[in-house]
Protein backbone atom coordinates (compact mmCIF):
# COMPACT_ATOMS: atom_id res chain seq x y z
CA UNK A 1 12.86 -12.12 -1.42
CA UNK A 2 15.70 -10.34 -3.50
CA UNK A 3 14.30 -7.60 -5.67
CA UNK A 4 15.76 -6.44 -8.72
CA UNK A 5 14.46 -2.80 -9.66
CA UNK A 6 16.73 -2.62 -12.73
CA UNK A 7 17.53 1.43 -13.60
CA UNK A 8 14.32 2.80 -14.31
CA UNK A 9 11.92 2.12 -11.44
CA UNK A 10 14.22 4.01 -8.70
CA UNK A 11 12.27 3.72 -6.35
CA UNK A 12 12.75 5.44 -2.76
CA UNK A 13 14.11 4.10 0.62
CA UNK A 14 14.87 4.33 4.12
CA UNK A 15 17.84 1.95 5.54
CA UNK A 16 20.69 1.83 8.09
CA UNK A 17 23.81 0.46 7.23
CA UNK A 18 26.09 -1.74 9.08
CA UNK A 19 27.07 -0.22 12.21
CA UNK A 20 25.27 2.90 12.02
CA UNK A 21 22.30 4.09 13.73
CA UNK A 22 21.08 7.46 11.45
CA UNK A 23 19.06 6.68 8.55
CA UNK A 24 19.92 7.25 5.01
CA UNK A 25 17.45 7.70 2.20
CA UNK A 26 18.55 5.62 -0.91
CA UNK A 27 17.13 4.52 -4.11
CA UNK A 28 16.97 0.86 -5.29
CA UNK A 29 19.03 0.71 -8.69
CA UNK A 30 19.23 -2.62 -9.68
CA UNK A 31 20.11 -5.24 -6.69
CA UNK A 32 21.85 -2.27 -4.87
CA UNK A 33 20.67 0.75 -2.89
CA UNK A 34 22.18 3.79 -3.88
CA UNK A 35 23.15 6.60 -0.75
CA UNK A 36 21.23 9.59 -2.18
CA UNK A 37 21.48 11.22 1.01
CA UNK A 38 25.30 11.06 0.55
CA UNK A 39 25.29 11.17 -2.93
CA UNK A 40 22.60 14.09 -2.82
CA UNK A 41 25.36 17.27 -3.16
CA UNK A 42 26.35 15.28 -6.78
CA UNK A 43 23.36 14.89 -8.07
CA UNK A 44 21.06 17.49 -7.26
CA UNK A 45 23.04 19.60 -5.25
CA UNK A 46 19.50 22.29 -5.00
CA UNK A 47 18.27 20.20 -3.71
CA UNK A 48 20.56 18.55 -1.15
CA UNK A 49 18.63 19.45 2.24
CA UNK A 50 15.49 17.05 1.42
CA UNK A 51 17.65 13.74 2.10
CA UNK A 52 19.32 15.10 5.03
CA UNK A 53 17.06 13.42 7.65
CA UNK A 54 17.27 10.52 6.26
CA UNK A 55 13.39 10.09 5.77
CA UNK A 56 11.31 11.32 2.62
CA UNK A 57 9.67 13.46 4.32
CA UNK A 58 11.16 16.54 3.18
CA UNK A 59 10.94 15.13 -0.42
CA UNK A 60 7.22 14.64 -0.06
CA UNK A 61 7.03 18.19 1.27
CA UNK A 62 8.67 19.71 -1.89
CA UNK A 63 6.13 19.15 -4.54
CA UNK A 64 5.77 17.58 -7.92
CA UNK A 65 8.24 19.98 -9.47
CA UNK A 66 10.82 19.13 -7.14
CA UNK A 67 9.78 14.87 -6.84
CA UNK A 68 10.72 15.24 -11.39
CA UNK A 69 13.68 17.16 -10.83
CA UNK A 70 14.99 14.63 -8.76
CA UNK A 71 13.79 11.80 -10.87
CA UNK A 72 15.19 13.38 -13.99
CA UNK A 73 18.52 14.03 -12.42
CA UNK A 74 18.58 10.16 -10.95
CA UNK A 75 18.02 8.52 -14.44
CA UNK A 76 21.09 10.58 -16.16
CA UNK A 77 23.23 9.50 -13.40
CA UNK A 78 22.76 6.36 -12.24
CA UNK A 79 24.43 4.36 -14.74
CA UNK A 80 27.22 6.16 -15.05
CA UNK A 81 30.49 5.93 -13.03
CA UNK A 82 30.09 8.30 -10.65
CA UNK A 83 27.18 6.31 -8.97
CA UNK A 84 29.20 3.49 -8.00
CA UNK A 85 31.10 4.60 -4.80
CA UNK A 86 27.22 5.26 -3.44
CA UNK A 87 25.90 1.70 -4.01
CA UNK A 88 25.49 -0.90 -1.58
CA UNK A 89 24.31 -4.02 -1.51
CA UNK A 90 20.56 -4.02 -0.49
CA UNK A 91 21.13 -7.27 1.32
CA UNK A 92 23.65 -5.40 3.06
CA UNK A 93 21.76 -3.30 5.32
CA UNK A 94 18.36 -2.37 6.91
CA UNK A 95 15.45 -0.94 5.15
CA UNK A 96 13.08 1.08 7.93
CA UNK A 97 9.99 3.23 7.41
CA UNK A 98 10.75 5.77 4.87
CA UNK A 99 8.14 8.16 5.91
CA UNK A 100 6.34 9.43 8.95
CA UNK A 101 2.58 8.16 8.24
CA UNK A 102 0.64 11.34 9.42
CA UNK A 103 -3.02 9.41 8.54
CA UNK A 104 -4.31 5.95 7.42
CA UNK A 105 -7.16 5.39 5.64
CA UNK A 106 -8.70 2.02 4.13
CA UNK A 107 -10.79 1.94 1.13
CA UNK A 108 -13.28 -1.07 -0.21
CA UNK A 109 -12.72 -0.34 -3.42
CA UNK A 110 -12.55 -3.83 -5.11
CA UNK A 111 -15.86 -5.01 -6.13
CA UNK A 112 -14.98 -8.60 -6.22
CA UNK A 113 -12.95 -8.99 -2.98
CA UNK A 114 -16.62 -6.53 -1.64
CA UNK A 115 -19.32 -9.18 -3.58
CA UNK A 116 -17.21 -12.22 -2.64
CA UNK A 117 -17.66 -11.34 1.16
CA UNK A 118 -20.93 -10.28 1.18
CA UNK A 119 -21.64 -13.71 -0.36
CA UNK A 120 -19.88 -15.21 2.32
CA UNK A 121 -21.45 -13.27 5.66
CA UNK A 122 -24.53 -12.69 3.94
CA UNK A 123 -25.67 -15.53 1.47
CA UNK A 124 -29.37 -14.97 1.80
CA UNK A 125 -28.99 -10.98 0.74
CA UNK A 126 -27.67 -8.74 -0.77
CA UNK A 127 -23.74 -8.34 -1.60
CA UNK A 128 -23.13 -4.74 -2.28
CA UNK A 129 -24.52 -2.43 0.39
CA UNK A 130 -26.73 0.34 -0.99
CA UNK A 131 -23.79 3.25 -1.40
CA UNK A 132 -21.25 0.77 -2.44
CA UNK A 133 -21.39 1.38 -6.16
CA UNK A 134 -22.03 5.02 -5.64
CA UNK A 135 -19.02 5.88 -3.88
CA UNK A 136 -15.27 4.36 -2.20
CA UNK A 137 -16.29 2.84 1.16
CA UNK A 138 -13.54 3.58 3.36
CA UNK A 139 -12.70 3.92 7.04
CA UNK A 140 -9.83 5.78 9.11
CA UNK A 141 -6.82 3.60 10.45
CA UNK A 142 -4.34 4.02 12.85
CA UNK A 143 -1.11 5.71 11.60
CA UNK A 144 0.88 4.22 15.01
CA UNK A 145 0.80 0.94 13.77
CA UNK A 146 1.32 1.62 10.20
CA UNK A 147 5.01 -1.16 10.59
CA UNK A 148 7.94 -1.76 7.59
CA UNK A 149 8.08 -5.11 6.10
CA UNK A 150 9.80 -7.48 8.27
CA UNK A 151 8.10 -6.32 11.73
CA UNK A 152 7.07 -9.11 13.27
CA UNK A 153 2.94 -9.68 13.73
CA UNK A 154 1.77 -10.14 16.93
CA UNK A 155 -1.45 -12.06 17.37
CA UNK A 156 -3.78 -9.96 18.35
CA UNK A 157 -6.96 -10.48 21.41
CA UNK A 158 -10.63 -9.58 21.79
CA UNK A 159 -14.08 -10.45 21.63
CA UNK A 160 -15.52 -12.36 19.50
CA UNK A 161 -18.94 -14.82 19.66
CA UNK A 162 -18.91 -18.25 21.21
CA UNK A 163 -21.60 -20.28 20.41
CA UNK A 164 -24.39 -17.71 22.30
CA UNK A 165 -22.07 -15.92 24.61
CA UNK A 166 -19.12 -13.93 24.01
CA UNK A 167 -15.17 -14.98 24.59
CA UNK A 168 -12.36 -13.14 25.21
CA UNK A 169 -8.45 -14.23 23.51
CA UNK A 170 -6.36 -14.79 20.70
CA UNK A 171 -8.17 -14.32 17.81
CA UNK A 172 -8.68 -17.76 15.73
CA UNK A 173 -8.94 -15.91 12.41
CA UNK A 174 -5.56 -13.70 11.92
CA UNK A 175 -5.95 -12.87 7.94
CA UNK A 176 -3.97 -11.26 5.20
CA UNK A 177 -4.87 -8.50 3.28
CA UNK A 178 -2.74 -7.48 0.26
CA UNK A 179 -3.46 -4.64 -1.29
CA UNK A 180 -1.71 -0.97 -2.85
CA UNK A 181 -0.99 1.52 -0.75
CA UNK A 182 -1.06 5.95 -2.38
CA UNK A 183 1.40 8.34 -0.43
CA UNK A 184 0.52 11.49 0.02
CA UNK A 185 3.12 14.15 -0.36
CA UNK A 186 1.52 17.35 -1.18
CA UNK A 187 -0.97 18.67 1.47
CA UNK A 188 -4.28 20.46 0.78
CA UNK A 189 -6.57 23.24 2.04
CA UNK A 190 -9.04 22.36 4.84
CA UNK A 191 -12.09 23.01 3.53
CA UNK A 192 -10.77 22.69 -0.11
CA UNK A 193 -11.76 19.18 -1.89
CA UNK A 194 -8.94 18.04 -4.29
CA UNK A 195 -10.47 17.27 -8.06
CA UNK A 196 -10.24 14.10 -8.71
CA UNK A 197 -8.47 15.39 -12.03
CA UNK A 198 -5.54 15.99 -9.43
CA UNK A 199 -4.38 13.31 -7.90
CA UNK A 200 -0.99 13.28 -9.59
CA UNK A 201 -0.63 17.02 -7.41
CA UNK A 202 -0.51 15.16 -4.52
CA UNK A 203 0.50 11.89 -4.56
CA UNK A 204 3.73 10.89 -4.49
CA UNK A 205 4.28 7.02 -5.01
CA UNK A 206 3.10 4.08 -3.97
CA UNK A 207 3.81 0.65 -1.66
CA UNK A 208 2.81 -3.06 -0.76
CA UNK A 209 0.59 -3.13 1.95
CA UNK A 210 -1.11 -6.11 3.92
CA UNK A 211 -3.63 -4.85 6.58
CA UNK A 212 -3.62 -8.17 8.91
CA UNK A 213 -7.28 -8.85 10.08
CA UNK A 214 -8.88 -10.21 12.74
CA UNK A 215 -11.56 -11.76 11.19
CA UNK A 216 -13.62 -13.14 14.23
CA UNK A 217 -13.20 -10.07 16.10
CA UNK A 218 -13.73 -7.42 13.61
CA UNK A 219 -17.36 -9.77 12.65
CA UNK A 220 -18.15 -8.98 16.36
CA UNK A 221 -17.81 -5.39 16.88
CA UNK A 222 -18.10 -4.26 12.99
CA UNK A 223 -21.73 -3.40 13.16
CA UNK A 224 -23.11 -0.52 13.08
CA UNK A 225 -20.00 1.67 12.58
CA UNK A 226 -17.33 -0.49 11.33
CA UNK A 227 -14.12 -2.06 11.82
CA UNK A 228 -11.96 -0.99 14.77
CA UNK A 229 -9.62 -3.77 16.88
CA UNK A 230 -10.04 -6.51 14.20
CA UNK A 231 -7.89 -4.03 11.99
CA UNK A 232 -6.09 -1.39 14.32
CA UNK A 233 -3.11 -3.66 15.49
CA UNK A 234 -1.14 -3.65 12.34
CA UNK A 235 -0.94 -2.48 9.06
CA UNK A 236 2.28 -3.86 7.23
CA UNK A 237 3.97 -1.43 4.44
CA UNK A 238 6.76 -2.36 1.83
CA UNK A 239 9.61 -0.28 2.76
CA UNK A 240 10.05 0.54 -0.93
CA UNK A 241 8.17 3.99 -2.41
CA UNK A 242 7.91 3.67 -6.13
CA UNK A 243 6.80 6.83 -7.61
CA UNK A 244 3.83 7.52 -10.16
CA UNK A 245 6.29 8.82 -12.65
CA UNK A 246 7.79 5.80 -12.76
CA UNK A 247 4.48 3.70 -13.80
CA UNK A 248 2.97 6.04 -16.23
CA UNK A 249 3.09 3.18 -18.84
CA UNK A 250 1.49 0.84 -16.50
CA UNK A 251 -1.78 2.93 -16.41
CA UNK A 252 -4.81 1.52 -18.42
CA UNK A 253 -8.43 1.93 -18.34
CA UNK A 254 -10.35 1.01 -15.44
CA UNK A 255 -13.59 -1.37 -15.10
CA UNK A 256 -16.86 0.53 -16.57
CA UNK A 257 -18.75 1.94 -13.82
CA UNK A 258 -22.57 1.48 -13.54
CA UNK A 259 -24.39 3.49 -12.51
CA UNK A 260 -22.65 6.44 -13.55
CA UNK A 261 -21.02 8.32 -10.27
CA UNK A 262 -21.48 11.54 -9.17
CA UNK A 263 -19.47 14.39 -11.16
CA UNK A 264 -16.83 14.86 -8.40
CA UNK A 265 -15.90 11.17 -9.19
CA UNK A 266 -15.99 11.51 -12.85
CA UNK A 267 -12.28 12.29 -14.54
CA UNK A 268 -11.97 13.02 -18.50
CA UNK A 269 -9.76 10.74 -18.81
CA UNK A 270 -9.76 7.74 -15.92
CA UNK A 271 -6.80 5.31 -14.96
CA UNK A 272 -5.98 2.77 -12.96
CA UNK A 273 -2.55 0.36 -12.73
CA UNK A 274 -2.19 -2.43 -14.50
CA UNK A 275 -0.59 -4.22 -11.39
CA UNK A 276 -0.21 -7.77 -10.16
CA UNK A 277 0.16 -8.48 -6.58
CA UNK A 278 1.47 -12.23 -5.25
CA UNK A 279 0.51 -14.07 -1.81
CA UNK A 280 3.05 -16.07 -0.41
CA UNK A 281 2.46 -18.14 2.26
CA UNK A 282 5.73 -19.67 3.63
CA UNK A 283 7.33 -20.57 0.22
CA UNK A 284 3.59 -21.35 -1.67
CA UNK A 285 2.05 -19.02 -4.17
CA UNK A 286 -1.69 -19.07 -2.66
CA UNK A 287 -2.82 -15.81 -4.86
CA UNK A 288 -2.13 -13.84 -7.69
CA UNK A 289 -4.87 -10.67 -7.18
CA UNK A 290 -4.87 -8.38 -10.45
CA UNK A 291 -5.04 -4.57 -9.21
CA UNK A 292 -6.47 -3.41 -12.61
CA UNK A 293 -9.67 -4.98 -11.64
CA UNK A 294 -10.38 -2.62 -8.67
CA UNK A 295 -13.33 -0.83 -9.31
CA UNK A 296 -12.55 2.56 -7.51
CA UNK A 297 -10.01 4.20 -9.27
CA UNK A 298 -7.05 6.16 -6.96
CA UNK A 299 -8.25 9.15 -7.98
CA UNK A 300 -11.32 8.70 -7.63
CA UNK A 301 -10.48 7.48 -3.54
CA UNK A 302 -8.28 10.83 -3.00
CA UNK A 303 -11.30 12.58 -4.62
CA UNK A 304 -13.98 11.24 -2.22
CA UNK A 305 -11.66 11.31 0.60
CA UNK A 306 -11.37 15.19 0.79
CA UNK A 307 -15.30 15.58 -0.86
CA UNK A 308 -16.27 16.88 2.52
CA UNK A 309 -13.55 19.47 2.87
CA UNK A 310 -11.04 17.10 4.58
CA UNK A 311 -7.68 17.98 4.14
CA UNK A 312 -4.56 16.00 3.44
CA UNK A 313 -1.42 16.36 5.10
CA UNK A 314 2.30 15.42 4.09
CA UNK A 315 2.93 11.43 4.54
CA UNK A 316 -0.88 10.77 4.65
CA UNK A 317 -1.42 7.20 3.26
CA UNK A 318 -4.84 5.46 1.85
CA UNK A 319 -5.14 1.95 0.57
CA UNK A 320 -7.09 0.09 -1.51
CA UNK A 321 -8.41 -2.63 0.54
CA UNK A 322 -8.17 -6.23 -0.22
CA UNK A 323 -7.14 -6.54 -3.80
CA UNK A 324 -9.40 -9.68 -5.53
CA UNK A 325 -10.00 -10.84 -9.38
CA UNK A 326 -12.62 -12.56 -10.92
CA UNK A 327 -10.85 -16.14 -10.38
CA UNK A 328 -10.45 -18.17 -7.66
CA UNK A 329 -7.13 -18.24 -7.73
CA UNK A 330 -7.12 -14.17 -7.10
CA UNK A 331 -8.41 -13.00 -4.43
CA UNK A 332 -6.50 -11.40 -2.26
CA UNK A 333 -7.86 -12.26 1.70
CA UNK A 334 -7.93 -16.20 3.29
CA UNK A 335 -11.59 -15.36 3.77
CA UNK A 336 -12.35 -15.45 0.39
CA UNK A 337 -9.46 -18.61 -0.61
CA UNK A 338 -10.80 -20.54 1.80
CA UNK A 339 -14.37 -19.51 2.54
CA UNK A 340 -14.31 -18.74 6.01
CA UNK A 341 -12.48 -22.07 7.46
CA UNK A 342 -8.35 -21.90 7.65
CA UNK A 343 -6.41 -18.56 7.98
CA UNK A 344 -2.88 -18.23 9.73
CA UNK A 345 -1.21 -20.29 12.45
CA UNK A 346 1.63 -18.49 14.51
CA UNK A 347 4.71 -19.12 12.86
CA UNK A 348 3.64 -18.52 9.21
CA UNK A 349 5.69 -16.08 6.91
CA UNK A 350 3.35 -14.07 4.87
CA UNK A 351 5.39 -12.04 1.87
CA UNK A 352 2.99 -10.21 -0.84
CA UNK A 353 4.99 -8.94 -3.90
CA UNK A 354 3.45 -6.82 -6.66
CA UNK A 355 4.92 -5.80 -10.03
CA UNK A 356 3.83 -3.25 -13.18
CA UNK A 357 3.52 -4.40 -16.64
CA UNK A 358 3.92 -1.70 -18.99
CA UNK A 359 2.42 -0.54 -22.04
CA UNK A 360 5.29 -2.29 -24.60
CA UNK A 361 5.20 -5.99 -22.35
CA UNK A 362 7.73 -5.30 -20.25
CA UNK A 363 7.25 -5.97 -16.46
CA UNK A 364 9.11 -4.11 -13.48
CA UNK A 365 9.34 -4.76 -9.84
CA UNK A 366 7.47 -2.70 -7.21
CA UNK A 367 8.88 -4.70 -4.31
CA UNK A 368 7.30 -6.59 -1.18
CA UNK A 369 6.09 -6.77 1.92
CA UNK A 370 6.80 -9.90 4.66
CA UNK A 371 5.75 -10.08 8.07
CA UNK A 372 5.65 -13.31 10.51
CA UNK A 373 3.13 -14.00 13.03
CA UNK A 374 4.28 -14.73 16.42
CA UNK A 375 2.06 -15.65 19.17
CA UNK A 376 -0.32 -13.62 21.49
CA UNK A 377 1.19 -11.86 24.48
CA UNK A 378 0.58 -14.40 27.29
């Protein structure tokens, strides 16, 4: 899919041009990609050495001070002349990780995508486990196979139950995911939790993620401590990083919490985005899942994620989880569309796209994420 950011959004980048083989952070203006690591000595020449690499992770490193100087200094230059010998075509050349993922972690957070599988895998109780209202489920990923948009899928193998036995192969349940993606650029203390009033300290943007599943293996081995190969062999990431500056007018209020949490979760005044995220399948639309619905707030999922004196570290990343509405037509996972009986066949394109809608009506791009399954290794 083409993306058009406008000049506003400017969000961040990784990509290779044609020919070369160094990276090159740029910035999506418009249809283009602008060469901020060349273009870095014009704009904010102080700050010249955090594109060098070619990665963001310098930039993430620097601090919120530094992530608005850059911002301001982007928007006042951008559309004028100067900016034009930096712009390429976007089309024109490769977009790769922007960031090295130091750790991945998974959240639960959205009470509809949470109730509508419970209903499924559990029909005679109860939903909701006990803690789920009371805190952001979560589990810890694995940052090696954190992939860009693009990288191909490959099935994945393991165990999974067959009929009173157990089988070993190609899982018959490959899933989607789609959900929003926080990255982390400011580290913390061990042994310091970050307020949940402070979430805007330390992270830095955020990205399209779908975090494939292996739906017959992770029912297998998920109990008692959770999922593990049914969700370790790939987590996709748009290679686009569009900063929380840029989406302050997309924040609104989130759902009402009951009952009330504990007062490490409880922020004077709580947010959420007011995002919509799109599942393609091939060229069909299959799902439209509305972020704003998500019951755990971001904050509230950084907050609980360093509660027990965990720290962060620069180019951490935590997700959502599966992103579902109230509808039918939004959930966000094949489990729930199609209750358990058709997910992916090798060969299927998956792209999930996500945009803002800001407080005057407007609505920006936040970019996507595509990945193709191939087969299992043989």
């Amino acid at each position: 899919m083409s993306t058009d950011f406008g000049h506003t959004t400017l969000p961040y980048c990784s990509f290779v041009g044609t020919g070369e083989k160094r990276p090159k952070v740029g910035v999506g203006v418009g249809t283009d990609v602008l060469d901020l690591t060349a273009a870095a000595a014009r704009v904010v020449p102080e700050r010249a050495a955090l594109f060098a690499d070619g990665t963001l992770d310098a930039l993430l490193g620097a601090g919120r001070a530094a992530w608005g100087e850059v911002r301001d200094a982007l928007l006042a230059w951008v559309t004028g002349p100067a900016a034009a010998r930096y712009l390429v075509p976007a089309s024109d050349v490769e977009l790769v990780l922007p960031f090295t993922v130091a750790d991945y972690v998974d959240f639960y957070a959205s009470e509809h995508h949470a109730t509508n599988v419970g209903r499924i895998f559990r029909p005679d109780g109860e939903a909701l486990s006990p803690a789920w209202k009371h805190l952001p489920i979560g589990y810890h990923g694995r940052a090696g196979t954190v992939v860009v948009s693009g990288t191909p899928v490959r099935r994945p193998s393991g165990q999974r139950r067959a009929g009173e036995g157990v089988s070993f192969g190609p899982t018959a349940k490959l899933d989607v995911e789609a959900e929003i993606g926080f990255v982390v650029g400011t580290p913390s203390v061990l042994g310091q939790p970050v307020s949940v009033e402070d979430v805007e300290q330390h992270v830095f943007g955020l990205c399209v993620v779908n975090d494939w599943s292996a739906r017959d293996v992770q029912a297998f081995e998920y109990v008692p401590l959770g999922p593990f190969l049914g969700k370790s062999f790939a987590t996709s990431v748009s290679p686009w990083i569009v900063t929380l500056a840029a989406l302050d007018e997309a924040r609104t209020d989130p759902p009402t919490q009951h009952p009330r949490p504990m007062d490490y979760l409880q922020a004077d005044a709580p947010w959420t985005l007011d995002l919509e995220l799109t599942i393609r399948i091939g060229d069909t639309v299959v799902s439209r899942p509305p972020f704003a619905t998500t019951y755990w707030t971001p904050a509230q999922m950084l907050a609980h994620l360093t509660i027990n004196g965990a720290s962060l570290r620069t180019g951490d990343l935590f997700a959502s989880g599966t992103v579902s509405g109230p509808d039918a037509d939004q959930v966000g996972s094949l489990l729930e569309l199609h209750h358990d009986t058709t997910y992916l066949d090798d060969g299927d394109t998956v792209t999930i796209s996500a945009t803002a809608r800001l407080a005057d009506g407007r609505q920006i791009e936040l970019g996507d994420v595509v990945g193709t399954v191939h087969p299992a290794t043989a």
